[in-house]
N, C-alpha and C. Protein backbone atom coordinates (compact mmCIF):
# COMPACT_ATOMS: atom_id res chain seq x y z
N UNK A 1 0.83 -1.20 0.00
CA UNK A 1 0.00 0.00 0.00
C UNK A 1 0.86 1.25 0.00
N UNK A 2 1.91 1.16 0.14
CA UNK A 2 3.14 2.31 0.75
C UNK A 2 3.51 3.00 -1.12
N UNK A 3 2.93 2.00 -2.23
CA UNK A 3 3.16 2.67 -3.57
C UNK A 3 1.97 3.66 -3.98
N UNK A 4 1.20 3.49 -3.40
CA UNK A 4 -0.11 4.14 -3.27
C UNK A 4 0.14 5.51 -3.50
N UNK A 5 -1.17 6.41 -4.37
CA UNK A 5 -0.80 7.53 -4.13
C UNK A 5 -2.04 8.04 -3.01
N UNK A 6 -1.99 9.50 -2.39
CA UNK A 6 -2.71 9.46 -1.43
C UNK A 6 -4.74 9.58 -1.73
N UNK A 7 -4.56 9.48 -3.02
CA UNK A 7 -6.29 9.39 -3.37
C UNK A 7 -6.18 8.38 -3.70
N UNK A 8 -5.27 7.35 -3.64
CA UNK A 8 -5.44 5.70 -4.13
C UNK A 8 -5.49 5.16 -2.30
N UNK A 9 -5.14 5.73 -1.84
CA UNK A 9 -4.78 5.19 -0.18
C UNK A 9 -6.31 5.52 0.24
N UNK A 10 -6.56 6.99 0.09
CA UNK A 10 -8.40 7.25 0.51
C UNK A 10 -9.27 6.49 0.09
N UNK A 11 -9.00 6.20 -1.50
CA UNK A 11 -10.49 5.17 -1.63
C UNK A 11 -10.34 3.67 -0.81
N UNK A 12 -8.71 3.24 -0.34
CA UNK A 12 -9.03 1.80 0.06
C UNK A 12 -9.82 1.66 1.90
N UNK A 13 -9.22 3.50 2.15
CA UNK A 13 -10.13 3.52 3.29
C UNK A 13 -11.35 3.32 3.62
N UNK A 14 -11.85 4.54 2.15
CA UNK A 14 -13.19 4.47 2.39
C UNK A 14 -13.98 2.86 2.01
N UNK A 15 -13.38 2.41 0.99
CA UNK A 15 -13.57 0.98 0.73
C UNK A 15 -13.49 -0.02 2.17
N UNK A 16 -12.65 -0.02 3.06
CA UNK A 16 -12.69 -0.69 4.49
C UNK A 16 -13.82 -0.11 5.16
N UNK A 17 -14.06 1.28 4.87
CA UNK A 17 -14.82 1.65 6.01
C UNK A 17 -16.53 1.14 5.55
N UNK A 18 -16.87 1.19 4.18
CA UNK A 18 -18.17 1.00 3.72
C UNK A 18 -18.18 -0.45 3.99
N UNK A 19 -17.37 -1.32 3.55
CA UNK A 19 -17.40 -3.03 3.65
C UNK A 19 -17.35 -3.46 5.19
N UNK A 20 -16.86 -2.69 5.74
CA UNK A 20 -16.31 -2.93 7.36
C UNK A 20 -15.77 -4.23 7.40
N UNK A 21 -14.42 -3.65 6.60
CA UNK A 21 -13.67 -5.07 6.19
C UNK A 21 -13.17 -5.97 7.21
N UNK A 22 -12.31 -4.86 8.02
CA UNK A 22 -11.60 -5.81 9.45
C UNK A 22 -12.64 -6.22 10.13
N UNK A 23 -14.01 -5.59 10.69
CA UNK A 23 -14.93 -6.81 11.13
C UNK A 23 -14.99 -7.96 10.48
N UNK A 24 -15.49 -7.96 9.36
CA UNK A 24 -15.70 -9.28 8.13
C UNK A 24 -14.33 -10.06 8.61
N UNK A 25 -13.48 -9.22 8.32
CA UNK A 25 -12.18 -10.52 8.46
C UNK A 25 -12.14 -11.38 9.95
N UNK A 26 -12.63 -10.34 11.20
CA UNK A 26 -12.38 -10.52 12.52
C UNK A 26 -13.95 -11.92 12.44
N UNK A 27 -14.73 -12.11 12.02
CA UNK A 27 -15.90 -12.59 12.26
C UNK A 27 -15.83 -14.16 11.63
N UNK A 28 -15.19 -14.03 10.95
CA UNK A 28 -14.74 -15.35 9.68
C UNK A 28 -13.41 -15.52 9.74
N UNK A 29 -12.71 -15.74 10.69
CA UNK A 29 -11.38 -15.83 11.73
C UNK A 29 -10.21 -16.11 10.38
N UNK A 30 -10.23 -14.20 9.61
CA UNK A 30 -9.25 -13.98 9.08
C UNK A 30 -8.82 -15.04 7.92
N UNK A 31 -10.19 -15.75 7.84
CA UNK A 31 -9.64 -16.39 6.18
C UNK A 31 -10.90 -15.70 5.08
N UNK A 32 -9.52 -15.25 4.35
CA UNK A 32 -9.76 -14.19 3.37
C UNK A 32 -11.23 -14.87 2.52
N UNK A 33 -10.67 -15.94 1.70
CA UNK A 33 -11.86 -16.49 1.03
C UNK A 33 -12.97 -16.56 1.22
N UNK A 34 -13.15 -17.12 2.84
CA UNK A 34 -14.47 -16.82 3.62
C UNK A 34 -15.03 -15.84 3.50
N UNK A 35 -14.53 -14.97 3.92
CA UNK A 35 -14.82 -13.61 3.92
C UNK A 35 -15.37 -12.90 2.64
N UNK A 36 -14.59 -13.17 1.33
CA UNK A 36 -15.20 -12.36 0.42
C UNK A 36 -16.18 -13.17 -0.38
N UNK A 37 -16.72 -14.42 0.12
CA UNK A 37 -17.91 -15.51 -0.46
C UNK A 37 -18.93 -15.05 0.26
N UNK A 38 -18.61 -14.58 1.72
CA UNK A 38 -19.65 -14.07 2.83
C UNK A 38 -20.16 -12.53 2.39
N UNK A 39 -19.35 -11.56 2.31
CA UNK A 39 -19.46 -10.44 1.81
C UNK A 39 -20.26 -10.63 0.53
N UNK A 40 -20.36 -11.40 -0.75
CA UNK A 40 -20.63 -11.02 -1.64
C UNK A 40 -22.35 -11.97 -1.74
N UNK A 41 -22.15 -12.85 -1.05
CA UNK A 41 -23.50 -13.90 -0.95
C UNK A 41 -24.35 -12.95 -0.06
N UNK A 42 -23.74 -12.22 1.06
CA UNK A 42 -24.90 -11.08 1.70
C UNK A 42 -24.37 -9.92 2.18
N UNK A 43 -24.26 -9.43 1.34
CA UNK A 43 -24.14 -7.41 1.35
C UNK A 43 -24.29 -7.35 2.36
N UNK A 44 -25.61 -7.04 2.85
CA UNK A 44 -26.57 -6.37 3.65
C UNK A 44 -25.85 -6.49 5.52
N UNK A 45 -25.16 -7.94 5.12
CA UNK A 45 -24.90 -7.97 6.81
C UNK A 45 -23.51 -6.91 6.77
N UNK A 46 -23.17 -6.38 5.82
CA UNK A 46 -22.21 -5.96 5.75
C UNK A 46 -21.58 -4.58 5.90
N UNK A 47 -22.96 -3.67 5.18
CA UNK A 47 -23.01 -2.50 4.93
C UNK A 47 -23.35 -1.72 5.88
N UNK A 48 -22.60 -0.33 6.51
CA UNK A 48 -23.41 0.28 7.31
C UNK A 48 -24.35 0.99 7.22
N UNK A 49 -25.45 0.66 8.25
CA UNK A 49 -26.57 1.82 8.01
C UNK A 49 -26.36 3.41 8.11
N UNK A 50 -25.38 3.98 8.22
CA UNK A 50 -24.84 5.29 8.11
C UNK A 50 -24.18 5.59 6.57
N UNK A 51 -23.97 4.55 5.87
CA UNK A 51 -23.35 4.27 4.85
C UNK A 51 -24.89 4.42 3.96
N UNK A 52 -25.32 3.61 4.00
CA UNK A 52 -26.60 2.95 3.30
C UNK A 52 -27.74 4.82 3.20
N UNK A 53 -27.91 5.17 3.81
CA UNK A 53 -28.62 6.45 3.48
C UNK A 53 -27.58 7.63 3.07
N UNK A 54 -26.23 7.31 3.00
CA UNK A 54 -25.46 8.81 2.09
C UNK A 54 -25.09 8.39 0.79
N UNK A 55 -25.68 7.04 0.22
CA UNK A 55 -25.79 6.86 -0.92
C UNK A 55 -26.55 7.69 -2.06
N UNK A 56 -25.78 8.34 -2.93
CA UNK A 56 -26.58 8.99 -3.99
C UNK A 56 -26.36 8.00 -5.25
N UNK A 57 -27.25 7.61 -5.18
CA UNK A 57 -28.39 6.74 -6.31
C UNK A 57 -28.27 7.21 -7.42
N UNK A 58 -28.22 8.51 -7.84
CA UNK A 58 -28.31 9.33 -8.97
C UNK A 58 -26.85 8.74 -9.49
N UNK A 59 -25.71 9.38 -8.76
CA UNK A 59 -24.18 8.98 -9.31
C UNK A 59 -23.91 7.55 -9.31
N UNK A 60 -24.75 6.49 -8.33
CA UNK A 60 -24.47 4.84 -8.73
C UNK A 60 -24.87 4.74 -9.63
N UNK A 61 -25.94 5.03 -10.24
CA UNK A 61 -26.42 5.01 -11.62
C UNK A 61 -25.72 5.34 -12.34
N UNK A 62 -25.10 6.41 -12.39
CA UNK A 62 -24.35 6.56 -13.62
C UNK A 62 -22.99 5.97 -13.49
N UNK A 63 -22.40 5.62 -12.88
CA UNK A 63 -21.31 4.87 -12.76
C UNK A 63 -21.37 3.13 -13.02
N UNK A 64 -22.50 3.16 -12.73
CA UNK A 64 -23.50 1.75 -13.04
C UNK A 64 -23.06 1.92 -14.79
N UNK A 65 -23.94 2.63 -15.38
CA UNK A 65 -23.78 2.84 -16.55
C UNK A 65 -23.00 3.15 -17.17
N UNK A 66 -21.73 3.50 -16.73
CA UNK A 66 -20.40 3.97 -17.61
C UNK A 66 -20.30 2.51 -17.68
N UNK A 67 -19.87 1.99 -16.63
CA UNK A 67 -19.59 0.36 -17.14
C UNK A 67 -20.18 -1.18 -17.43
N UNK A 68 -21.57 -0.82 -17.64
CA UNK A 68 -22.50 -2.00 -17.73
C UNK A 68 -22.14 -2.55 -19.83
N UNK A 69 -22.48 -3.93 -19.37
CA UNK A 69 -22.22 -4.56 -20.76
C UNK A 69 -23.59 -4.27 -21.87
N UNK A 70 -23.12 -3.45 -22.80
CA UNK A 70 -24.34 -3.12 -23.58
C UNK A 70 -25.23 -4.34 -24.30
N UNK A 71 -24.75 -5.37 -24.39
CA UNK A 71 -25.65 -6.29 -24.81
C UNK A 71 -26.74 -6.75 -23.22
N UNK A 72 -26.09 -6.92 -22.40
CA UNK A 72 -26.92 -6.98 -21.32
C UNK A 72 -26.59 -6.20 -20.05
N UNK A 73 -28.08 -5.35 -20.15
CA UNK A 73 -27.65 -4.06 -19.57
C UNK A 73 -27.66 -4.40 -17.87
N UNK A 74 -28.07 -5.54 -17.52
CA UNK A 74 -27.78 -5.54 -15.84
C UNK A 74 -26.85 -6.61 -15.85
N UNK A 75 -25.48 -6.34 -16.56
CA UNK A 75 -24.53 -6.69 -15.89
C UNK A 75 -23.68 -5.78 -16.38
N UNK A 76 -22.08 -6.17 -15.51
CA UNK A 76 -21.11 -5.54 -16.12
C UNK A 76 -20.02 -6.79 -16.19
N UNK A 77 -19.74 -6.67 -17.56
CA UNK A 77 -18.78 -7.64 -17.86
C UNK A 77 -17.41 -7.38 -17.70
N UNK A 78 -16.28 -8.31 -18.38
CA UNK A 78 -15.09 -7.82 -18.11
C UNK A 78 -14.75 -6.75 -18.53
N UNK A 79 -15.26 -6.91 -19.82
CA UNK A 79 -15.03 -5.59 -20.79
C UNK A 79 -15.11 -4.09 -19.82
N UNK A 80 -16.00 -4.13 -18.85
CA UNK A 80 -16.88 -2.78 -18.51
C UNK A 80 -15.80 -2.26 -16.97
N UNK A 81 -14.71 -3.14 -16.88
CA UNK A 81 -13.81 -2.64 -15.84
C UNK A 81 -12.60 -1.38 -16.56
């Protein structure tokens, strides 16, 4: 992380802080795999509710849409990273 620049270091914060990663890891005794099968099979236990209402919907959407696969619009494929 030390190559990081400091708006590459902020988003992995804010990324820990929305996932509440070190709980996840602390709860599923620090095996990684667990953890991101758990995280992704249920969000919800995951996300904070302080998190969850400063979501603007308007900009997920469009960020949704910069990278969704135009043949099928509710996904995003590899292409769309």
């Amino acid at each position: 992380m030390n190559k990081l620049k400091s708006s590459q270091k902020d988003k992995v914060r804010q990324f820990m802080i929305f996932t509440q990663f070190i709980s996840c890891l602390s709860q599923n005794d620090w095996k990684f795999d667990v953890v991101t099968d758990n995280f992704f099979q249920n969000p919800e236990l995951y996300i904070q509710e302080s998190v969850k209402g400063s979501l603007d919907r308007k900009k997920l959407e469009q960020l949704y849409n910069r990278y969704k696969d135009p043949q099928h619009e509710n996904k995003i494929g590899i292409d769309g990273i």
